[in-house]
Protein backbone atom coordinates (compact mmCIF):
# COMPACT_ATOMS: atom_id res chain seq x y z
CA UNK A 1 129.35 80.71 101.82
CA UNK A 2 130.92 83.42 103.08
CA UNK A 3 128.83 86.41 105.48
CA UNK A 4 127.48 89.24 103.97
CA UNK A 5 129.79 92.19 104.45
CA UNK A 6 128.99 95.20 106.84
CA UNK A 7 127.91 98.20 104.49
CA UNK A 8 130.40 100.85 104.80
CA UNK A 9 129.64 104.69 105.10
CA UNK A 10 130.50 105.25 101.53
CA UNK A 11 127.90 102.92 100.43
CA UNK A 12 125.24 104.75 102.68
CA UNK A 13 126.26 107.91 100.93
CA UNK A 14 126.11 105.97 97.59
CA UNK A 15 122.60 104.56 98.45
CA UNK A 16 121.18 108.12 100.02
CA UNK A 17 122.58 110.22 96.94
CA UNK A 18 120.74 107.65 94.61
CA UNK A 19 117.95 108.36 96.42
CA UNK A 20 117.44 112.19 96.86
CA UNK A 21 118.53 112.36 93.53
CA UNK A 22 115.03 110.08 92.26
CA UNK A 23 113.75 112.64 94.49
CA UNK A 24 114.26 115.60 92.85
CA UNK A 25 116.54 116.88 95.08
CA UNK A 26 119.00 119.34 94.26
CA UNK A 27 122.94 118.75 95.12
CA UNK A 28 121.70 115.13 96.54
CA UNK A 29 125.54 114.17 97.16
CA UNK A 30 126.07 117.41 99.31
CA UNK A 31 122.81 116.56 101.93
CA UNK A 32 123.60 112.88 101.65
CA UNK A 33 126.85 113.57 103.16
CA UNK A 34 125.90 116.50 105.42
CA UNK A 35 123.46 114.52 107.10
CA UNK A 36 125.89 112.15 107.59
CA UNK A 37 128.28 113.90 108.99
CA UNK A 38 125.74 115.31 111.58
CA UNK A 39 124.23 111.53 112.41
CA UNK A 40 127.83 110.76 112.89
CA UNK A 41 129.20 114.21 115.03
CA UNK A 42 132.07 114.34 112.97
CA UNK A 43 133.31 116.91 110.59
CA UNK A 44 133.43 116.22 106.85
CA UNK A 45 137.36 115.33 106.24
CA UNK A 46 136.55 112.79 109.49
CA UNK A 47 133.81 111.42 107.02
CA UNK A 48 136.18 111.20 104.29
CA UNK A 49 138.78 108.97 106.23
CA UNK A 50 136.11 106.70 107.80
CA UNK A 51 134.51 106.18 104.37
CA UNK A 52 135.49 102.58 104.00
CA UNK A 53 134.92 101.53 108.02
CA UNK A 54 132.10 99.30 108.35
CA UNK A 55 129.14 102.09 109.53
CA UNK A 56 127.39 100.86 112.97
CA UNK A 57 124.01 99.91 113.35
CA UNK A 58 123.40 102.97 115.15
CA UNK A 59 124.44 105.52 112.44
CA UNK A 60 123.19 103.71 109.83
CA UNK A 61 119.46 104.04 111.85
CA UNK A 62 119.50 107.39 112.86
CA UNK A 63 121.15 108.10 109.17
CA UNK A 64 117.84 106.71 107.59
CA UNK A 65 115.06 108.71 110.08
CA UNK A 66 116.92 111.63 108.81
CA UNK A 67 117.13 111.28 105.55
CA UNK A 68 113.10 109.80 105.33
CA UNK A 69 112.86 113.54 106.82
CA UNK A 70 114.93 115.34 103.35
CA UNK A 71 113.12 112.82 101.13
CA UNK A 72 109.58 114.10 102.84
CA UNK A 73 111.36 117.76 101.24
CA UNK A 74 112.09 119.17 105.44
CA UNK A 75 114.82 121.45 104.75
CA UNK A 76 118.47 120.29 105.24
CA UNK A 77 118.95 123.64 107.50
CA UNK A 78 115.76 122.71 109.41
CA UNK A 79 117.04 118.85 110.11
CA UNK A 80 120.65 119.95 111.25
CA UNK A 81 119.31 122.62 113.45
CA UNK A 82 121.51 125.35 111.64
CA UNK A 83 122.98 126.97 108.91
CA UNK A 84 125.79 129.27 107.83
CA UNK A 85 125.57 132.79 107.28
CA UNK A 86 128.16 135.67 105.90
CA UNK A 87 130.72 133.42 108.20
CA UNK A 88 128.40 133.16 111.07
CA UNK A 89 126.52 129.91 112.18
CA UNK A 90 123.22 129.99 113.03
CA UNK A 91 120.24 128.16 114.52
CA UNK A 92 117.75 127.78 111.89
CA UNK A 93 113.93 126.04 111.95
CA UNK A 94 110.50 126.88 111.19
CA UNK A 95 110.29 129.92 113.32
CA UNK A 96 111.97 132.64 110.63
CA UNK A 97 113.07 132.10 107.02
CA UNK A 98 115.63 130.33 106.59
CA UNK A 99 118.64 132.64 105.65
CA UNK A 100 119.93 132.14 102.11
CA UNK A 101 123.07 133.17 100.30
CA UNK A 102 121.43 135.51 97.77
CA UNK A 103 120.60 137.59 101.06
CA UNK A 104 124.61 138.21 101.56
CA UNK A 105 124.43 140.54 98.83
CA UNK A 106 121.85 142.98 101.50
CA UNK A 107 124.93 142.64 103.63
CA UNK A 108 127.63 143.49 100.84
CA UNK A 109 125.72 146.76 99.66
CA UNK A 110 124.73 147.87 103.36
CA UNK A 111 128.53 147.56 104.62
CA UNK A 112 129.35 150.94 102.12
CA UNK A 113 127.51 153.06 104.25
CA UNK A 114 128.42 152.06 107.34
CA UNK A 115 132.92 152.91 107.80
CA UNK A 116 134.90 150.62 109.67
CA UNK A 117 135.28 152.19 112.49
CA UNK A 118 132.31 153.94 113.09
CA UNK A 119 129.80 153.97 115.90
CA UNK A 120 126.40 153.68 113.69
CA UNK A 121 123.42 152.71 115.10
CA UNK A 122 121.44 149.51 112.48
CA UNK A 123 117.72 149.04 112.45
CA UNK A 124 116.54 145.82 110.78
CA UNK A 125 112.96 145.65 110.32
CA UNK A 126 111.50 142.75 110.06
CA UNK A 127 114.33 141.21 111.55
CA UNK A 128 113.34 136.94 111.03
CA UNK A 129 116.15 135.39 112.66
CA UNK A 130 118.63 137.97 112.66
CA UNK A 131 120.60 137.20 110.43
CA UNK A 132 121.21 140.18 108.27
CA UNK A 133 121.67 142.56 111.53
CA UNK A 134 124.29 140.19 113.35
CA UNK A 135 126.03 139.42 110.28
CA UNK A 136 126.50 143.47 110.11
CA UNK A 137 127.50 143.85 113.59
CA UNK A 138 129.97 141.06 112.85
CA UNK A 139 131.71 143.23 110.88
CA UNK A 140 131.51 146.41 111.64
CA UNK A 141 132.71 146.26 115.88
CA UNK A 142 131.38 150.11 116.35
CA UNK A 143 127.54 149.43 115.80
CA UNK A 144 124.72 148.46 118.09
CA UNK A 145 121.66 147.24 116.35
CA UNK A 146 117.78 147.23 116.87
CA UNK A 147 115.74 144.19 115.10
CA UNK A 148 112.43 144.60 115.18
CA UNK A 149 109.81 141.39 113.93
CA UNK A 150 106.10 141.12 114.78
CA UNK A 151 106.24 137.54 114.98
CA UNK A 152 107.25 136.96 118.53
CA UNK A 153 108.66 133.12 117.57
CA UNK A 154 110.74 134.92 115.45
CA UNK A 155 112.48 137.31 117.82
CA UNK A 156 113.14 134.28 120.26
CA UNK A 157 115.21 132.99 117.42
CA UNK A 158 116.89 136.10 116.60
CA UNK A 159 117.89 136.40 120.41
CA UNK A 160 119.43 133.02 120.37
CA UNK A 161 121.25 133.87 117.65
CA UNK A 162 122.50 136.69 119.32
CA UNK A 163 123.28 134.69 122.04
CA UNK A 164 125.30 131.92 119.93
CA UNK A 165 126.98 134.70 118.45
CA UNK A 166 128.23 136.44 120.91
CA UNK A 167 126.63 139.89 119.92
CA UNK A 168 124.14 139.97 122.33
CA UNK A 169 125.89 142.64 124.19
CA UNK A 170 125.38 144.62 121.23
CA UNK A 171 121.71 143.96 120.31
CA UNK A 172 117.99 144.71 120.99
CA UNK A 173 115.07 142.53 120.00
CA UNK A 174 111.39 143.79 120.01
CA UNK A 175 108.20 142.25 119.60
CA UNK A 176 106.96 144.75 117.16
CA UNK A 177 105.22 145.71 113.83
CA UNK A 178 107.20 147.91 112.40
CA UNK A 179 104.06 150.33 111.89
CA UNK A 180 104.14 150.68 115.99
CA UNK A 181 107.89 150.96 116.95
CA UNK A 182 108.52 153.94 117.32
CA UNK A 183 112.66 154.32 117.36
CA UNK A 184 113.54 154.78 113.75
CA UNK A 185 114.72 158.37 114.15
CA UNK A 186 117.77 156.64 116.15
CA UNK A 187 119.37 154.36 112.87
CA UNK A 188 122.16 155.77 111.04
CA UNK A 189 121.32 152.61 108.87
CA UNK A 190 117.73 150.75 108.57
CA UNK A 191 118.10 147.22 106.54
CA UNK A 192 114.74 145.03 105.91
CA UNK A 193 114.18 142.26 103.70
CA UNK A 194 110.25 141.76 103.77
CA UNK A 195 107.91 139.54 102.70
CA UNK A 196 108.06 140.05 98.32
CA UNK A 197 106.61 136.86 96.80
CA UNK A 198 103.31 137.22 95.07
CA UNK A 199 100.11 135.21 96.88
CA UNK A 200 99.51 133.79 93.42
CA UNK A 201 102.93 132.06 93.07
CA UNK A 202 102.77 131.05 96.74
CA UNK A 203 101.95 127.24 95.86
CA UNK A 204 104.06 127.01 93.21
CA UNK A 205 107.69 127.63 95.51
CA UNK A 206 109.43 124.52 96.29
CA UNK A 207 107.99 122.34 98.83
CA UNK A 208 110.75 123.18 101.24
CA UNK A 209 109.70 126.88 100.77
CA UNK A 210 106.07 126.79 100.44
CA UNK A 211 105.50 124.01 103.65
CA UNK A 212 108.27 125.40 105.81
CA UNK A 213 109.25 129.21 105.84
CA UNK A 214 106.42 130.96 107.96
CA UNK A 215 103.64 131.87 105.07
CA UNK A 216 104.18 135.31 107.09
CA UNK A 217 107.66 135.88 106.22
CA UNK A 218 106.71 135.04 102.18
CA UNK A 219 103.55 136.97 101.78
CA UNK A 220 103.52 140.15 99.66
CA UNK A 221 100.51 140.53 99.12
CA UNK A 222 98.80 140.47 94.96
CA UNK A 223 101.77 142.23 93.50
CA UNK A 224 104.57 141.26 95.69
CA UNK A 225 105.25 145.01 96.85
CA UNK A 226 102.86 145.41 99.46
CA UNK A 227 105.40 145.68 102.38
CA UNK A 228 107.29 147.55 100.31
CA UNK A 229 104.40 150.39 100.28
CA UNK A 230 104.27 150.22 104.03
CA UNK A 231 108.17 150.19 104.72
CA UNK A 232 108.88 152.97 102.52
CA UNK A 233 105.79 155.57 103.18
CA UNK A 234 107.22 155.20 106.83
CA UNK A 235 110.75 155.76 106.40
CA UNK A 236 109.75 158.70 104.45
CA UNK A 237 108.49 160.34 107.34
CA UNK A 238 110.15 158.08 110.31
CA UNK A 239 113.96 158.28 108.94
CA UNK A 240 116.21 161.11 109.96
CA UNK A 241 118.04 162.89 107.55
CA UNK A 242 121.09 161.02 105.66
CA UNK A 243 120.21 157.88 107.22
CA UNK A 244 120.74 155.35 104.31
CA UNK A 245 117.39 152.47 103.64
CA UNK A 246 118.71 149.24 102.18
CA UNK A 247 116.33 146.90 101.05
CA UNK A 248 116.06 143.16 99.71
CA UNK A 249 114.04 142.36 96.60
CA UNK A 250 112.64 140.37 94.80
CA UNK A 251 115.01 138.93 91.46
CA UNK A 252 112.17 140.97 88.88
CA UNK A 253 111.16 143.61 91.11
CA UNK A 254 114.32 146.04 90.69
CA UNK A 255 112.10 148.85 88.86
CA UNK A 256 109.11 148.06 90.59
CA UNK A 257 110.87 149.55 94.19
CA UNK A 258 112.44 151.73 92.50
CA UNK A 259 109.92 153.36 91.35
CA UNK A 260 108.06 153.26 95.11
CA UNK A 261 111.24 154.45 96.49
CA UNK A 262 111.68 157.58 93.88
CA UNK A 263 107.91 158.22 93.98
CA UNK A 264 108.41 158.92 98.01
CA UNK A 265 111.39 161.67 97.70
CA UNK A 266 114.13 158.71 98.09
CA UNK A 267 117.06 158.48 95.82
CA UNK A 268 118.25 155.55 94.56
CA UNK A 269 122.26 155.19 95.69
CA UNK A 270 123.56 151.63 95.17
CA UNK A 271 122.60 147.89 93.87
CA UNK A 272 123.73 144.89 94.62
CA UNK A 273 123.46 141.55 92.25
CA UNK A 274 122.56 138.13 93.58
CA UNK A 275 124.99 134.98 92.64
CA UNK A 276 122.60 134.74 89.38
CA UNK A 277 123.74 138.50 88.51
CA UNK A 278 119.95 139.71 89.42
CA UNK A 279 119.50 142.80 91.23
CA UNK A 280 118.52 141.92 94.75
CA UNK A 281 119.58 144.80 97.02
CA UNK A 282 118.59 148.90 96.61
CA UNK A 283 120.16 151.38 99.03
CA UNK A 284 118.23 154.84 99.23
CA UNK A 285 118.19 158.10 101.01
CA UNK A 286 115.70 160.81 100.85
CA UNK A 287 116.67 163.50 97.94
């Protein structure tokens, strides 16, 4: 009788896909092979022509501690350390929310009020870990920006990010709430995307969500719009005139913000939809 025969990487990927897919786990194929790729250090068209090559001991270990970590629902971006953003890559973990592509559309709306070349001055409040206020300096070379987070684990992150970036140069991070800073009067632009979800629904969010993304960062309060109260009463008095306010929300609370926002002297000057077509972005000035 003939020895068994090595498994190959494409039968770990068949055997891990099988299994985050009994799981529950959406796009299993995609994190099977993205955690392999990362047990292995190679890129994904590497993977591809290695498929058939008997895997080694070694990444077929390390390949199963990690994905025992998916199947116990850790996020993919927390296990690999990082994730992509509006073309930049990030370090990602339990410190800040992990940033999500629904958020490029804060990004998309916010770049119409800020021209190429211009020399604006960006205040994200609330800032996480950074990702919305580096992805605008990314693209706009003439702005500095101020992020401001009262979650001090947070603005470590955000600083890293600057630093893997390369924008750090360009940046400020404070310690803050954004009740206490007192700077706003200096932003020709002032992003946020704050905490929206409802307590109630709290426990109901993915496990991912609900076990790993800082219960700070998720919190709204009863309704969802209590940071929204805060944010806006202050930029009604904090702002200077014809600065522009854009703001993340949640998929169902479009009129909701509005309404805050037009109850406070701001009008309402752009949307942005979400890739499910939802309005998740509201730019405002004061009337």
């Amino acid at each position: 009788m003939s020895a068994a025969q090595p498994e190959t990487y494409l039968t770990l990927l068949r055997h891990a896909t099988l299994r985050l897919k009994e799981a529950q786990i959406e796009e299993p194929a995609q994190n099977a092979r993205r955690l392999l790729c990362a047990t292995m250090g190679v890129a994904p068209t590497a993977l591809i022509a290695r498929e058939l090559d008997a895997a080694s001991h070694d990444h077929a270990q390390r390949f199963e501690e990690v994905l025992r970590r998916r199947l116990g629902r850790e996020p993919l971006a927390h296990i690999l350390g990082e994730t992509s953003f509006y073309d930049l890559d990030l370090d990602c973990d339990g410190r800040a929310l992990i940033p999500r592509a629904d958020s490029e559309c804060v990004i998309d709306l916010a770049l119409r009020y800020v021209p190429q070349r211009a020399c604006s001055d960006i205040l994200d409040l609330g800032t996480g870990s950074g990702c919305l206020l580096l992805a605008l300096l990314s693209q706009r070379p003439g702005t500095k920006g101020i992020g401001v987070d009262i979650s001090a684990a947070a603005i470590a992150l955000a600083r890293q990010n600057a630093d893997r970036t390369g924008l750090s140069d360009r940046v400020e991070f404070y310690h803050n709430s954004w009740y206490d800073f007192s700077d706003w009067h200096t932003a020709d632009l002032v992003i946020s995307n704050p905490p929206y979800i409802q307590q109630d629904i709290i426990p109901t969010l993915t496990p991912e969500v609900r076990d790993h993304d800082p219960r700070l960062a998720l919190d709204g309060g009863h309704d969802g719009l209590t940071a929204y109260r805060e944010l806006i009463a202050l930029a009604r008095h904090r702002m200077k005139e014809h600065a522009v306010l854009v703001l993340e929300i949640g998929y169902d609370q479009d009129q909701s913000v509005s309404g805050l926002l037009t109850d406070s002297g701001f009008e309402i000057i752009g949307r942005r939809q979400d890739l499910s077509g939802q309005d998740r972005a509201l730019a405002a000035c004061q009337a």
